[in-house]
C-alpha atoms as a PDB file:
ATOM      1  CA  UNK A   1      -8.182 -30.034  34.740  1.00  0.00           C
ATOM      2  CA  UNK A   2      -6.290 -32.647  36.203  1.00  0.00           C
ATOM      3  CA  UNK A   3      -3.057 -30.930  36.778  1.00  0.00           C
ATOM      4  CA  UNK A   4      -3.917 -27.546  36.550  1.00  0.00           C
ATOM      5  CA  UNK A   5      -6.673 -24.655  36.589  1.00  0.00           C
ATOM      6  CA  UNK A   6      -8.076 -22.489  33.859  1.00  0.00           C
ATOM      7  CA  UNK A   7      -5.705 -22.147  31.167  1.00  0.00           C
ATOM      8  CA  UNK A   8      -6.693 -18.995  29.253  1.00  0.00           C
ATOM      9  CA  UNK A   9      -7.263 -20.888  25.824  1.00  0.00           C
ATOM     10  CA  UNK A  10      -7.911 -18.666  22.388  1.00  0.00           C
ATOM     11  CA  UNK A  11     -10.088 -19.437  20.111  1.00  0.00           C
ATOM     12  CA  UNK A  12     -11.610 -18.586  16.480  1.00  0.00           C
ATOM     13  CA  UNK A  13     -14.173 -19.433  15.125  1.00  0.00           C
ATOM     14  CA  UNK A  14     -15.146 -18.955  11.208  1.00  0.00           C
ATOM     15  CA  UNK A  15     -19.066 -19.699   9.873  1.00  0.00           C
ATOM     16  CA  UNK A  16     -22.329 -20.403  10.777  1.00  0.00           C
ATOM     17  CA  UNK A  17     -22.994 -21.394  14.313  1.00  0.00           C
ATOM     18  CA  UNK A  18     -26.374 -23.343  13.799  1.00  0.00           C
ATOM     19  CA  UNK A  19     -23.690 -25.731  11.244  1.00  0.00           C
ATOM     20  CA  UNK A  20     -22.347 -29.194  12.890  1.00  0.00           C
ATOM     21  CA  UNK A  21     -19.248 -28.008  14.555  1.00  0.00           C
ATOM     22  CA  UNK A  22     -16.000 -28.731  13.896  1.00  0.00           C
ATOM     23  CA  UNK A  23     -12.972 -28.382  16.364  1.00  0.00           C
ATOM     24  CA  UNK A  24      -9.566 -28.349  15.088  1.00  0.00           C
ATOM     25  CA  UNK A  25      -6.705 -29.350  17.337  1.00  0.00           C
ATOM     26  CA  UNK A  26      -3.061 -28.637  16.027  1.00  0.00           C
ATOM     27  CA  UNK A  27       0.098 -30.570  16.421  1.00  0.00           C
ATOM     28  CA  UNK A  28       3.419 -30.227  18.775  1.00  0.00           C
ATOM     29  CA  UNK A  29       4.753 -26.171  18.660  1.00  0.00           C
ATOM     30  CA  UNK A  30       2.155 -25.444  16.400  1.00  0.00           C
ATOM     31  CA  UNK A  31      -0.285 -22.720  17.492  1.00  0.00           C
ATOM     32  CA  UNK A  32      -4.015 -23.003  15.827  1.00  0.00           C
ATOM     33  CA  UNK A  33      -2.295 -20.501  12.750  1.00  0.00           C
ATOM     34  CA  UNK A  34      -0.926 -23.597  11.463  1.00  0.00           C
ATOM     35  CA  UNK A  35      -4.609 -24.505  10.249  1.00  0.00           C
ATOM     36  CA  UNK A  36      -4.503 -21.512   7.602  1.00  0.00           C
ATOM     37  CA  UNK A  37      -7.273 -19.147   7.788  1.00  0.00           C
ATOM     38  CA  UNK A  38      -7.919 -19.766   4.372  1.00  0.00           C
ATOM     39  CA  UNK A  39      -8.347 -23.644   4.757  1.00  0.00           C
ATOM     40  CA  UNK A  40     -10.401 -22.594   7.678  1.00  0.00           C
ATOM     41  CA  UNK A  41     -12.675 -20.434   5.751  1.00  0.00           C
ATOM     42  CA  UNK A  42     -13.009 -23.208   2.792  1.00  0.00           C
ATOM     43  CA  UNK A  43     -14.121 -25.575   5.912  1.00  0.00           C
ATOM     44  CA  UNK A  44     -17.182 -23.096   6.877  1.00  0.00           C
ATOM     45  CA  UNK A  45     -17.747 -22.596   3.361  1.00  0.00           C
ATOM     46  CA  UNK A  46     -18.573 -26.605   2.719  1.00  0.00           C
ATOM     47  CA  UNK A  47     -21.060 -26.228   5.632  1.00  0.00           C
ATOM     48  CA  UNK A  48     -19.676 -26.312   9.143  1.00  0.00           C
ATOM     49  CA  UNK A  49     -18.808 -24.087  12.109  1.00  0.00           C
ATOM     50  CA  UNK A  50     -15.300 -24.385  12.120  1.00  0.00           C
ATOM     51  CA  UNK A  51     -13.325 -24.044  15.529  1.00  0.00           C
ATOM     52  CA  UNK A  52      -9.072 -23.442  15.731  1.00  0.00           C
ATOM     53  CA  UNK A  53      -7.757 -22.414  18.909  1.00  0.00           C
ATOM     54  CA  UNK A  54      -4.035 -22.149  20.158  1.00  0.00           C
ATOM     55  CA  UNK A  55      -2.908 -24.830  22.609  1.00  0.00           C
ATOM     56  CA  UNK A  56      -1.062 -24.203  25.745  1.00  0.00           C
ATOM     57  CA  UNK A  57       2.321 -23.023  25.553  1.00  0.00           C
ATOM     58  CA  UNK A  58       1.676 -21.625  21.863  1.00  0.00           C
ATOM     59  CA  UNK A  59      -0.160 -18.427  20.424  1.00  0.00           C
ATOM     60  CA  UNK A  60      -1.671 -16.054  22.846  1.00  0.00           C
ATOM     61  CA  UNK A  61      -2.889 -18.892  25.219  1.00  0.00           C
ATOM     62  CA  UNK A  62      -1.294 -20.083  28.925  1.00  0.00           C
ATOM     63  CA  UNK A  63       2.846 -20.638  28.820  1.00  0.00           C
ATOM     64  CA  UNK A  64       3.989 -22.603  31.680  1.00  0.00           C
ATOM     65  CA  UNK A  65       8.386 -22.048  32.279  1.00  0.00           C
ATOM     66  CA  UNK A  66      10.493 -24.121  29.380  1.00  0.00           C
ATOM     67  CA  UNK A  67      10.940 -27.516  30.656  1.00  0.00           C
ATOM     68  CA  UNK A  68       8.519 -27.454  33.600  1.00  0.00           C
ATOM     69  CA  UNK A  69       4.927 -28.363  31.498  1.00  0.00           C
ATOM     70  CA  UNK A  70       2.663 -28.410  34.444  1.00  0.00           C
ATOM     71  CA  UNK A  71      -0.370 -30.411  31.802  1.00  0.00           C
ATOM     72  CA  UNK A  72      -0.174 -33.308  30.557  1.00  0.00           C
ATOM     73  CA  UNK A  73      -1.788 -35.243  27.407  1.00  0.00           C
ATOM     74  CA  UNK A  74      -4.524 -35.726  29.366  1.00  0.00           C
ATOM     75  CA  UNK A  75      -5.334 -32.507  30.694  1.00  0.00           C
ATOM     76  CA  UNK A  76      -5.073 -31.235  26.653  1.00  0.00           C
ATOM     77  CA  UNK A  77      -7.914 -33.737  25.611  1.00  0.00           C
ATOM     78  CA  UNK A  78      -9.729 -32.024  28.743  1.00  0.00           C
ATOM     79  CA  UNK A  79      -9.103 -28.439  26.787  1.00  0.00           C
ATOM     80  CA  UNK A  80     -10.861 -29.478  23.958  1.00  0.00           C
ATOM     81  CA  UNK A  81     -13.871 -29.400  25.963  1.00  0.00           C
ATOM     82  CA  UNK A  82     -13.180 -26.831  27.579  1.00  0.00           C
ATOM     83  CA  UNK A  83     -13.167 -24.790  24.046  1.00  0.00           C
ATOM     84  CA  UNK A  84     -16.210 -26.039  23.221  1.00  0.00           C
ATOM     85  CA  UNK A  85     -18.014 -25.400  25.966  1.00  0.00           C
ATOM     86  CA  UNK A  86     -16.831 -21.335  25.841  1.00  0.00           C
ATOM     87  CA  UNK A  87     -18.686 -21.861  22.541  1.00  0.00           C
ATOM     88  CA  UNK A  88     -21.660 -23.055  23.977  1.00  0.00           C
ATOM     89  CA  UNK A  89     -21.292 -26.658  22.226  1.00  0.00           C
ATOM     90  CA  UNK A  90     -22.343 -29.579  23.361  1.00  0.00           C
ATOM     91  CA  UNK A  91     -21.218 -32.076  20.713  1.00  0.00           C
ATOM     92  CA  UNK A  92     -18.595 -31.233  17.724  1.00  0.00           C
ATOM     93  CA  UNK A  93     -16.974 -33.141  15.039  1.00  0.00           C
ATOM     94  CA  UNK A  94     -12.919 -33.161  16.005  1.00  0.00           C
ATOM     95  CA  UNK A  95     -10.085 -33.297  13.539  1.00  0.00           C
ATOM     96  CA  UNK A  96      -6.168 -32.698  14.983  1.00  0.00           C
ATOM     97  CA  UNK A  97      -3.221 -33.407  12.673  1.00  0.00           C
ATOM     98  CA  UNK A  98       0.219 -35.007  14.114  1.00  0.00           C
ATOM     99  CA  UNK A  99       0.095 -34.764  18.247  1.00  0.00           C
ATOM    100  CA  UNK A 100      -3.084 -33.225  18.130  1.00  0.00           C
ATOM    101  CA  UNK A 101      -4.326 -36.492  16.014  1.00  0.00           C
ATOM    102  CA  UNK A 102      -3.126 -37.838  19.427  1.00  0.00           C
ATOM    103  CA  UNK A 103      -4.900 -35.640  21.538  1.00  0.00           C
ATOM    104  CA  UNK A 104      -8.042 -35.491  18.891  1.00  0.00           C
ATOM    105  CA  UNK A 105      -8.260 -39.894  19.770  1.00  0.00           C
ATOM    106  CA  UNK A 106      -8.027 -39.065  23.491  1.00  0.00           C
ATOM    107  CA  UNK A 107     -10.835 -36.750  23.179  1.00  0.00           C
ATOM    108  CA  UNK A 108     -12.799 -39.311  21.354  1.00  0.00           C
ATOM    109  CA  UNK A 109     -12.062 -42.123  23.971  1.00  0.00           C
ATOM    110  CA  UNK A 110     -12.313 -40.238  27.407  1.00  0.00           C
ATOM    111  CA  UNK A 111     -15.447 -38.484  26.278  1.00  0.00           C
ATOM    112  CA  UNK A 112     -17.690 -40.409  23.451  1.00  0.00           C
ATOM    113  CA  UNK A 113     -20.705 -38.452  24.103  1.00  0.00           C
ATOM    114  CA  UNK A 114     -18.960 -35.158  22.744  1.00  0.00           C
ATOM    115  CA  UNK A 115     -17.409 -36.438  19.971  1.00  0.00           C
ATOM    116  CA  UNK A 116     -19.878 -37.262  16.704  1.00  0.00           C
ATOM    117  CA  UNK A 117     -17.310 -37.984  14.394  1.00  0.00           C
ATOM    118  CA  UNK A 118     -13.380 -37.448  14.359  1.00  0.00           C
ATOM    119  CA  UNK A 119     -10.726 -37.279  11.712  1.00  0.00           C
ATOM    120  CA  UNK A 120      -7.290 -37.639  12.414  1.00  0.00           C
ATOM    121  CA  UNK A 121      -4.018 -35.950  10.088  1.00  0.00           C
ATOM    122  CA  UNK A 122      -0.954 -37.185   9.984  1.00  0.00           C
ATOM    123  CA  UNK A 123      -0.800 -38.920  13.084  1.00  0.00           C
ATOM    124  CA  UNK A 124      -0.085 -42.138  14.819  1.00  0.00           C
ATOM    125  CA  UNK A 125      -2.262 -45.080  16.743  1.00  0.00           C
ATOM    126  CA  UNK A 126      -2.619 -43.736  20.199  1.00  0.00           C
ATOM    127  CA  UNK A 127      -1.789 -46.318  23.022  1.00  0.00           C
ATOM    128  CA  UNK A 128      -0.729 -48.675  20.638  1.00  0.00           C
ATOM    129  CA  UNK A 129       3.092 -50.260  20.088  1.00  0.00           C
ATOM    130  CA  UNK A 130       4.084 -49.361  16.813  1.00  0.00           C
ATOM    131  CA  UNK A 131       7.681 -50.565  16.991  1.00  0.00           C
ATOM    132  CA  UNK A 132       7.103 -53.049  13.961  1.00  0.00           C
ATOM    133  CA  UNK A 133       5.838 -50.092  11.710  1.00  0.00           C
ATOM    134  CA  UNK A 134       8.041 -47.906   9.583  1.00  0.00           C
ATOM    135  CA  UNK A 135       9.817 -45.139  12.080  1.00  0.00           C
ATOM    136  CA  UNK A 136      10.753 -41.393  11.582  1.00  0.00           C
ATOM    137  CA  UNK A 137      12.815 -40.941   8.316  1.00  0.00           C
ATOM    138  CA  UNK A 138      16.994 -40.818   9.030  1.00  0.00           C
ATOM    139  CA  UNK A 139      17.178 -37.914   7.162  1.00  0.00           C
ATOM    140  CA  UNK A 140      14.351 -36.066   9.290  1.00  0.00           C
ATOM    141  CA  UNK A 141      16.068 -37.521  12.541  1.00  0.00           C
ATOM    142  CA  UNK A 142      19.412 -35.679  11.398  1.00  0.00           C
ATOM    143  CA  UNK A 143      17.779 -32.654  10.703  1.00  0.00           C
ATOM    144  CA  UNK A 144      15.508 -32.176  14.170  1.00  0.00           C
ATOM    145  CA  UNK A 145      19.298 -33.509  15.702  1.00  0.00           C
ATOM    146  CA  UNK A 146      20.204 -29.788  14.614  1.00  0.00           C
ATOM    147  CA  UNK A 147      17.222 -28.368  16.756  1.00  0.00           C
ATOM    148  CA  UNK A 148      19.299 -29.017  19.986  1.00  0.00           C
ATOM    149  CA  UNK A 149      21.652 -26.401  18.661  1.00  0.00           C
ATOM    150  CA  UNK A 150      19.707 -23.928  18.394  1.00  0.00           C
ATOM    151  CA  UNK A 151      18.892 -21.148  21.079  1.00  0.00           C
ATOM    152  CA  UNK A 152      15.588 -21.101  21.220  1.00  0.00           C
ATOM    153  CA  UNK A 153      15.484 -17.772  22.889  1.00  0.00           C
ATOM    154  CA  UNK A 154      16.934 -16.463  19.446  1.00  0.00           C
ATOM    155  CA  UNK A 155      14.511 -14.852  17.204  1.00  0.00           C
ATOM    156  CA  UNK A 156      16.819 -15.206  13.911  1.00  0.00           C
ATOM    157  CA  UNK A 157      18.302 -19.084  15.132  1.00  0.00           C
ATOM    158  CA  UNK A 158      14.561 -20.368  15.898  1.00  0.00           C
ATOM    159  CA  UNK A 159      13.117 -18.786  12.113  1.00  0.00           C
ATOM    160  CA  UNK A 160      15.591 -20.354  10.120  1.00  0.00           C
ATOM    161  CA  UNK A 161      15.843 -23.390  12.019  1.00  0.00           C
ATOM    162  CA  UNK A 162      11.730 -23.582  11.589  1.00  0.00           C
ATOM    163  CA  UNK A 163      11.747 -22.732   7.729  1.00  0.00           C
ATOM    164  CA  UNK A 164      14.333 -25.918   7.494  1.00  0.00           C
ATOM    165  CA  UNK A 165      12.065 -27.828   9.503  1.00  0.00           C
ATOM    166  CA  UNK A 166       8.876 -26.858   7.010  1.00  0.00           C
ATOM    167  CA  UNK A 167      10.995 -27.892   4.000  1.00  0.00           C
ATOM    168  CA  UNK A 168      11.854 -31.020   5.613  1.00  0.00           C
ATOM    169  CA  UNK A 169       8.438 -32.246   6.202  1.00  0.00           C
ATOM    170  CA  UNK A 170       7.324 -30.386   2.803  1.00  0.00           C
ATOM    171  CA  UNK A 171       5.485 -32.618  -0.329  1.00  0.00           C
ATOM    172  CA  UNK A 172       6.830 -34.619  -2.447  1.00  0.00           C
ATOM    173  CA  UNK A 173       4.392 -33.214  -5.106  1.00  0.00           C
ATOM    174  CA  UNK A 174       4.555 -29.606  -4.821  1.00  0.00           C
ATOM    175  CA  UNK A 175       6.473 -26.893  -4.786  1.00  0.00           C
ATOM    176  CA  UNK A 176       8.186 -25.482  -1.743  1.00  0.00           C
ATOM    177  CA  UNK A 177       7.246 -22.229  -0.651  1.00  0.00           C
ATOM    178  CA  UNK A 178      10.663 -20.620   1.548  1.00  0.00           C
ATOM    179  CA  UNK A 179       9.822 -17.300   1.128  1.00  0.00           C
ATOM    180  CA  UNK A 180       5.861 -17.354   2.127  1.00  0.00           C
ATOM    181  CA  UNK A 181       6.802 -20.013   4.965  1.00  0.00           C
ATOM    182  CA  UNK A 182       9.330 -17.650   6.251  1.00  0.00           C
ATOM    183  CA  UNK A 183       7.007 -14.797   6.451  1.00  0.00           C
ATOM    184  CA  UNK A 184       4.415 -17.050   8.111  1.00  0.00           C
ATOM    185  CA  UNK A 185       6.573 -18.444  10.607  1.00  0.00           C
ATOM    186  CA  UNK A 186       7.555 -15.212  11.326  1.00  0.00           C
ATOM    187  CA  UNK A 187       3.881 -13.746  12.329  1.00  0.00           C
ATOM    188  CA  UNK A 188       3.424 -16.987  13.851  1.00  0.00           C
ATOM    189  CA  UNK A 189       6.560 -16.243  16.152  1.00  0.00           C
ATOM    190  CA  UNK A 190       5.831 -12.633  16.930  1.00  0.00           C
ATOM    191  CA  UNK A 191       2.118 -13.579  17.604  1.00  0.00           C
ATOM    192  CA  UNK A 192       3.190 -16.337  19.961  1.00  0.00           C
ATOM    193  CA  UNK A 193       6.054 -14.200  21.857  1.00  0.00           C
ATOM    194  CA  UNK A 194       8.799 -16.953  20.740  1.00  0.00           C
ATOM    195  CA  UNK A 195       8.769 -20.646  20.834  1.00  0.00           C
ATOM    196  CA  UNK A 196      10.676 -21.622  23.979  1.00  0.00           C
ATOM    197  CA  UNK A 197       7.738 -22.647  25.891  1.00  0.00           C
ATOM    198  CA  UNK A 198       6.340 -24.463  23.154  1.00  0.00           C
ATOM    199  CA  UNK A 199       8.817 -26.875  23.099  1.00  0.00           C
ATOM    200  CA  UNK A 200       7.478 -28.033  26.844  1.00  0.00           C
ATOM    201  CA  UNK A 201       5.201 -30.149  23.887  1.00  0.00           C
ATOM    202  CA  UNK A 202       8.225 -32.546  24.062  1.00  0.00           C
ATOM    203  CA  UNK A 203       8.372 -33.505  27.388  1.00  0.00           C
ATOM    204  CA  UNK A 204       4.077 -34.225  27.951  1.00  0.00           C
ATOM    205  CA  UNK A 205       3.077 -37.424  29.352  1.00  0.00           C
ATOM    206  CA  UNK A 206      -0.312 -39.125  29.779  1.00  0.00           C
ATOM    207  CA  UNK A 207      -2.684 -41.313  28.059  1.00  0.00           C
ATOM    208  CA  UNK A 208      -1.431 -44.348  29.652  1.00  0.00           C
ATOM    209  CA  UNK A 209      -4.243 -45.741  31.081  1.00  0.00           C
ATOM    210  CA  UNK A 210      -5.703 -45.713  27.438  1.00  0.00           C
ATOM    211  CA  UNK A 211      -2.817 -48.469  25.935  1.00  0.00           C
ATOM    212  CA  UNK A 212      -4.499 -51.479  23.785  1.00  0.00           C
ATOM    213  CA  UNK A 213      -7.762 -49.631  23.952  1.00  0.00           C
ATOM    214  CA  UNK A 214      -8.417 -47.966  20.785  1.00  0.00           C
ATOM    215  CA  UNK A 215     -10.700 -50.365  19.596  1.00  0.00           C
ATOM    216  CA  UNK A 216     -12.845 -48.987  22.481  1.00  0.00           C
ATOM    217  CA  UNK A 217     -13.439 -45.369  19.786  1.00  0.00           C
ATOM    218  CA  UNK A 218     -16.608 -44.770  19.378  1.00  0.00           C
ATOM    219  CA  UNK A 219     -16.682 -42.165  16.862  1.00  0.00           C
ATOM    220  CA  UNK A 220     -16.887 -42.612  13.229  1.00  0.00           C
ATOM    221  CA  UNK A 221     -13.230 -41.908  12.515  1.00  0.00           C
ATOM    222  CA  UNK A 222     -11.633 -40.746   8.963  1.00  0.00           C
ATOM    223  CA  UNK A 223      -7.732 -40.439   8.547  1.00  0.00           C
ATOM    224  CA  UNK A 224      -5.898 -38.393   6.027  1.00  0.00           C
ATOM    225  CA  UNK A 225      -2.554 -39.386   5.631  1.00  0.00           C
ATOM    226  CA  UNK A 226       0.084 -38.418   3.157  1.00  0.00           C
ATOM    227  CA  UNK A 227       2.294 -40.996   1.513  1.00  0.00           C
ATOM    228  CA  UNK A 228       5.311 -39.183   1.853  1.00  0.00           C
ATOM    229  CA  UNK A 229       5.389 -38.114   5.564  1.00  0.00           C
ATOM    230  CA  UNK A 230       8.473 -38.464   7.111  1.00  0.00           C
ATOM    231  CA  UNK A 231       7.478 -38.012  10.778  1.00  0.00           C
ATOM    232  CA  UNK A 232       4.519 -40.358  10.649  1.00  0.00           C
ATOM    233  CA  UNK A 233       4.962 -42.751   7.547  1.00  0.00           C
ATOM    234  CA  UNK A 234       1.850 -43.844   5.899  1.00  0.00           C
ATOM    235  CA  UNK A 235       1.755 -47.019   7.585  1.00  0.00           C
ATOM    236  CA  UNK A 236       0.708 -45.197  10.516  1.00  0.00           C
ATOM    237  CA  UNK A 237      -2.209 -43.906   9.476  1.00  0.00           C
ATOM    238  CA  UNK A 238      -2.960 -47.467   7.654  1.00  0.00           C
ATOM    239  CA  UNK A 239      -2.106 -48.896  11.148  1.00  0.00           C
ATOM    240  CA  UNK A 240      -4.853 -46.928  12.903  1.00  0.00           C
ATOM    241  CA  UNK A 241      -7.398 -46.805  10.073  1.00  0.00           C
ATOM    242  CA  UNK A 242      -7.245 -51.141  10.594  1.00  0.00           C
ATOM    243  CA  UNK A 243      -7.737 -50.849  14.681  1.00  0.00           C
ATOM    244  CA  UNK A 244     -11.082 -49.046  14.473  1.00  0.00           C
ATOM    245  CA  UNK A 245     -14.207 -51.168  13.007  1.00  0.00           C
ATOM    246  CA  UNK A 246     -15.515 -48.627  10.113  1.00  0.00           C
ATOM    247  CA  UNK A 247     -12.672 -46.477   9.566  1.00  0.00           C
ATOM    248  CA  UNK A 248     -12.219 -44.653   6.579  1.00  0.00           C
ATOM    249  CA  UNK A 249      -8.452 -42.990   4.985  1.00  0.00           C
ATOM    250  CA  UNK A 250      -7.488 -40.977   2.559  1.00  0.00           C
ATOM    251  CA  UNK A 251      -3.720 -41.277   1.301  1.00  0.00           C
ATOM    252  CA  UNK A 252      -2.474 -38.063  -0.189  1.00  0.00           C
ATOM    253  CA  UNK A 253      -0.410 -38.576  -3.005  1.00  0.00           C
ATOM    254  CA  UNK A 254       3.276 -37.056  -2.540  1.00  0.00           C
ATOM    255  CA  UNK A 255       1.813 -35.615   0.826  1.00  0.00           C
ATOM    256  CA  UNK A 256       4.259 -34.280   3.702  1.00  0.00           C
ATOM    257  CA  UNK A 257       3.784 -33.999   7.279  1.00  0.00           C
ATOM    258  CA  UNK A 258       1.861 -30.786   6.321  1.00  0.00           C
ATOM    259  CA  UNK A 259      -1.454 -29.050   5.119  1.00  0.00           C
ATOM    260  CA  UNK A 260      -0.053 -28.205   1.447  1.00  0.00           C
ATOM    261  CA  UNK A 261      -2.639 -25.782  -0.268  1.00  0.00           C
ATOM    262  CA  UNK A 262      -2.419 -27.869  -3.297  1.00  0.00           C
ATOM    263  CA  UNK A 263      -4.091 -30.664  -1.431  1.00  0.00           C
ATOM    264  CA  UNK A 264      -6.760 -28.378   0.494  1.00  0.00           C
ATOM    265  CA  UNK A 265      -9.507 -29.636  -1.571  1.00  0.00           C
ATOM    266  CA  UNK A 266      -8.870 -32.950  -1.105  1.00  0.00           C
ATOM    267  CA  UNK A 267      -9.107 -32.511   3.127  1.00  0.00           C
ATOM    268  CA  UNK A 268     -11.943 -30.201   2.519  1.00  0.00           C
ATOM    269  CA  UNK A 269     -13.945 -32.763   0.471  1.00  0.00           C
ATOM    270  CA  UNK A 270     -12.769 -35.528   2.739  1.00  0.00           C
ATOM    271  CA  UNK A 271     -13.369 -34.010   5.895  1.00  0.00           C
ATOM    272  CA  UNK A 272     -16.651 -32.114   5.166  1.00  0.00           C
ATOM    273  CA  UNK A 273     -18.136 -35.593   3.514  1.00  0.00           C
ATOM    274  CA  UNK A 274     -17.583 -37.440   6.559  1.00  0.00           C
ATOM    275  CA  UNK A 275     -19.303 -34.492   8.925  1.00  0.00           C
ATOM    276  CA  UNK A 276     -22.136 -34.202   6.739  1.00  0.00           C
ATOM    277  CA  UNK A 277     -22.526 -38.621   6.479  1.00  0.00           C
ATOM    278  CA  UNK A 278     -22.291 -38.891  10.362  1.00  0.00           C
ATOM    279  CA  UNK A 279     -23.754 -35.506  11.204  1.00  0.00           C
ATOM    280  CA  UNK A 280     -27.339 -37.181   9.478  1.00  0.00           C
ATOM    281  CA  UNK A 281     -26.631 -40.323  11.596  1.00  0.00           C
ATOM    282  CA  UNK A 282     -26.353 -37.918  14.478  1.00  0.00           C
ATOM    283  CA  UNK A 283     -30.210 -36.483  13.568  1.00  0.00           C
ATOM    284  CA  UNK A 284     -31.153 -40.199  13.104  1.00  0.00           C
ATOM    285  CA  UNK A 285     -30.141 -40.944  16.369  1.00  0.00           C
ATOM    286  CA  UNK A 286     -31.317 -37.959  18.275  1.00  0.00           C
ATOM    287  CA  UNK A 287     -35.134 -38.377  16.659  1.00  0.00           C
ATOM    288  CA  UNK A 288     -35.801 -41.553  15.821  1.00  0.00           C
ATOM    289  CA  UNK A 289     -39.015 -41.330  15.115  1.00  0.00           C
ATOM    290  CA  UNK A 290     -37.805 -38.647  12.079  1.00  0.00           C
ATOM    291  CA  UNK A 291     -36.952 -40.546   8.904  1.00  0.00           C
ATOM    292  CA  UNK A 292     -33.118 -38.604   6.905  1.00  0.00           C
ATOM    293  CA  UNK A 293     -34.744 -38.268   3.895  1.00  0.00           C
ATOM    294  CA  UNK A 294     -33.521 -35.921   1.080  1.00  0.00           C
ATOM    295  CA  UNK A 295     -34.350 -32.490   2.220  1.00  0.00           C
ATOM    296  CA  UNK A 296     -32.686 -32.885   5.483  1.00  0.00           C
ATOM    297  CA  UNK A 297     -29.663 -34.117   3.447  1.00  0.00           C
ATOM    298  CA  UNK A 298     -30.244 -31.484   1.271  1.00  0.00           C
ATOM    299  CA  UNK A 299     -30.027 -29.005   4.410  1.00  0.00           C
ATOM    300  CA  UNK A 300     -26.505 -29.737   5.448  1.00  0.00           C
ATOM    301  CA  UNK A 301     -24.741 -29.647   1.809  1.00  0.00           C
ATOM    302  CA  UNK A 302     -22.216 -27.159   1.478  1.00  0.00           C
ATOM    303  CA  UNK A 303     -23.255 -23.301   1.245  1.00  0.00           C
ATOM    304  CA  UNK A 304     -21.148 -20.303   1.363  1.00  0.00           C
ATOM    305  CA  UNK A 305     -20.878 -18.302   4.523  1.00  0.00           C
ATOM    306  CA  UNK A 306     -19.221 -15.513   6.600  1.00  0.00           C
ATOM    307  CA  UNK A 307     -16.759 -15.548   8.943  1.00  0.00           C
ATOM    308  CA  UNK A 308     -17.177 -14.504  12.544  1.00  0.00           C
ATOM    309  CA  UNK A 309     -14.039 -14.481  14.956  1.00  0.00           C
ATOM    310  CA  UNK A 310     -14.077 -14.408  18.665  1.00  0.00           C
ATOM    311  CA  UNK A 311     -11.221 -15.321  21.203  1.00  0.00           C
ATOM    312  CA  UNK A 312     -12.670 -16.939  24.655  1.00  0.00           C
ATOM    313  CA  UNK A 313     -11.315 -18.366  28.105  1.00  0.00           C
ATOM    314  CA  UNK A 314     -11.923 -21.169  28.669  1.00  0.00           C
ATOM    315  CA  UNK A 315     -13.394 -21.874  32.333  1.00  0.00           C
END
């Protein structure tokens, strides 16, 4: 790690570990229970080895003193690997949604060889001005506004304040759940010990040296974006979909800055299709000699399977 040693990072993992692996990389304050067990579980079922871990400063992993982050964007891409190599993997498909979209394109850049394909959620262009694109909604700027009133050392204050923030980057299309998203944020708190040091996710630097250089990503990349985000308009995802040659995106009708159940089989589908098309690129590559023919097509569609769970630290 570049600015510090050994975080203790926890992960979980859900399927079959001889499937193509997928890590999952969450967004700013989120720990990894913001990619639902039961989305998680779907994932394994269409096929893969499905990975979720909690970042620093959220979950049961490392917390560093509010306001003195001693990581840096960097040094979270650098995690990533770290994760997988507590799993024993050598090469993983990566999808992160919002900042971990960002730190899922760092990953991809600083390290090609580990990466075989990535998807990125509800996220922006990494290292790339997007001053000309449609910004962060006024109505969601007045509402996070209201986050530097609240004592984030106050169970009650930091819920409610949360359960706003859910509804305000909720879908269009669907329903909004308060009184399941207040229970979950709850656990989520409780599990996590608060969410004072998770707002250190504010103040990260890093990445620099990677500005104007996305073009440089290797990895076949897929974006899922939902039209009506109001963090990370559509236009975002549109933006970085048109930087990298081959790229791929899915607009989500009505979609928030969230992972609605509603639109799980959509990301499923999405997601799974583009592991399984690159993953058979991946055997093409490694044994050239081996013509991807049918049955070894045939061996990576979806299949159901059970669901292991281990927690690691990372070295």
């Amino acid at each position: 790690m570049a600015t510090t040693d050994r975080p203790n990072l926890i992960s979980e993992a859900f399927g079959d570990p001889a499937n193509p692996a997928l890590l999952l990389i969450m967004g700013a304050m989120a720990s990894m229970l913001w990619w639902p067990e039961v989305l998680c579980r779907k994932l394994a079922g269409a096929g893969l080895f499905v990975i979720r871990y909690d970042n620093r400063d959220t979950g049961r992993s490392t917390k560093y003193p509010p306001g003195q982050p001693a990581y840096t964007f960097d040094d979270m891409a650098d995690d990533a690997l770290a994760v997988l190599d507590s799993h024993g993997i050598g090469k993983a498909h990566v999808a992160g949604m919002s900042m971990g979209g960002r730190i899922a394109q760092l990953v991809a850049l600083k390290h090609p060889s580990r990466v075989a394909s990535l998807t990125v959620i509800s996220s922006s262009p990494v290292g790339t001005d997007t001053s000309h694109l449609p910004q962060t909604t006024d109505a969601y700027m007045k509402h996070a506004a209201e986050g530097g009133n609240v004592d984030w050392a106050d169970r009650r204050q930091v819920i409610d304040f949360m359960v706003r923030d859910a509804r305000a980057i909720a879908s269009t299309a669907h329903p909004f759940d308060e009184a399941g998203m207040r229970a979950f944020i709850e656990q989520d708190y409780d599990r996590s010990g608060g969410l004072l040091s998770a707002t250190n996710h504010f103040l990260l630097k890093g990445g620099d040296q990677w500005k104007g250089r996305l073009h440089e990503l290797m990895a076949p990349l897929l974006v899922i974006h939902g039209t009506s985000d109001p963090i990370f308009p559509v236009e975002h995802g549109e933006a970085l979909a048109g930087i990298v040659a081959g790229a791929k995106i899915i607009r989500v009708e009505g979609g928030g800055h969230e992972l609605h159940p509603d639109d799980w089989d959509v990301i499923v589908a999405g997601i799974a299709g583009h592991v399984r098309g690159n993953d058979a690129q991946e055997l093409w590559r490694d044994k050239p000699a081996t013509i991807v023919n049918a049955s070894i097509l045939a061996a990576i569609q979806p299949t159901p399977r059970t669901t292991k769970q281990m927690s690691k630290k990372c070295p």
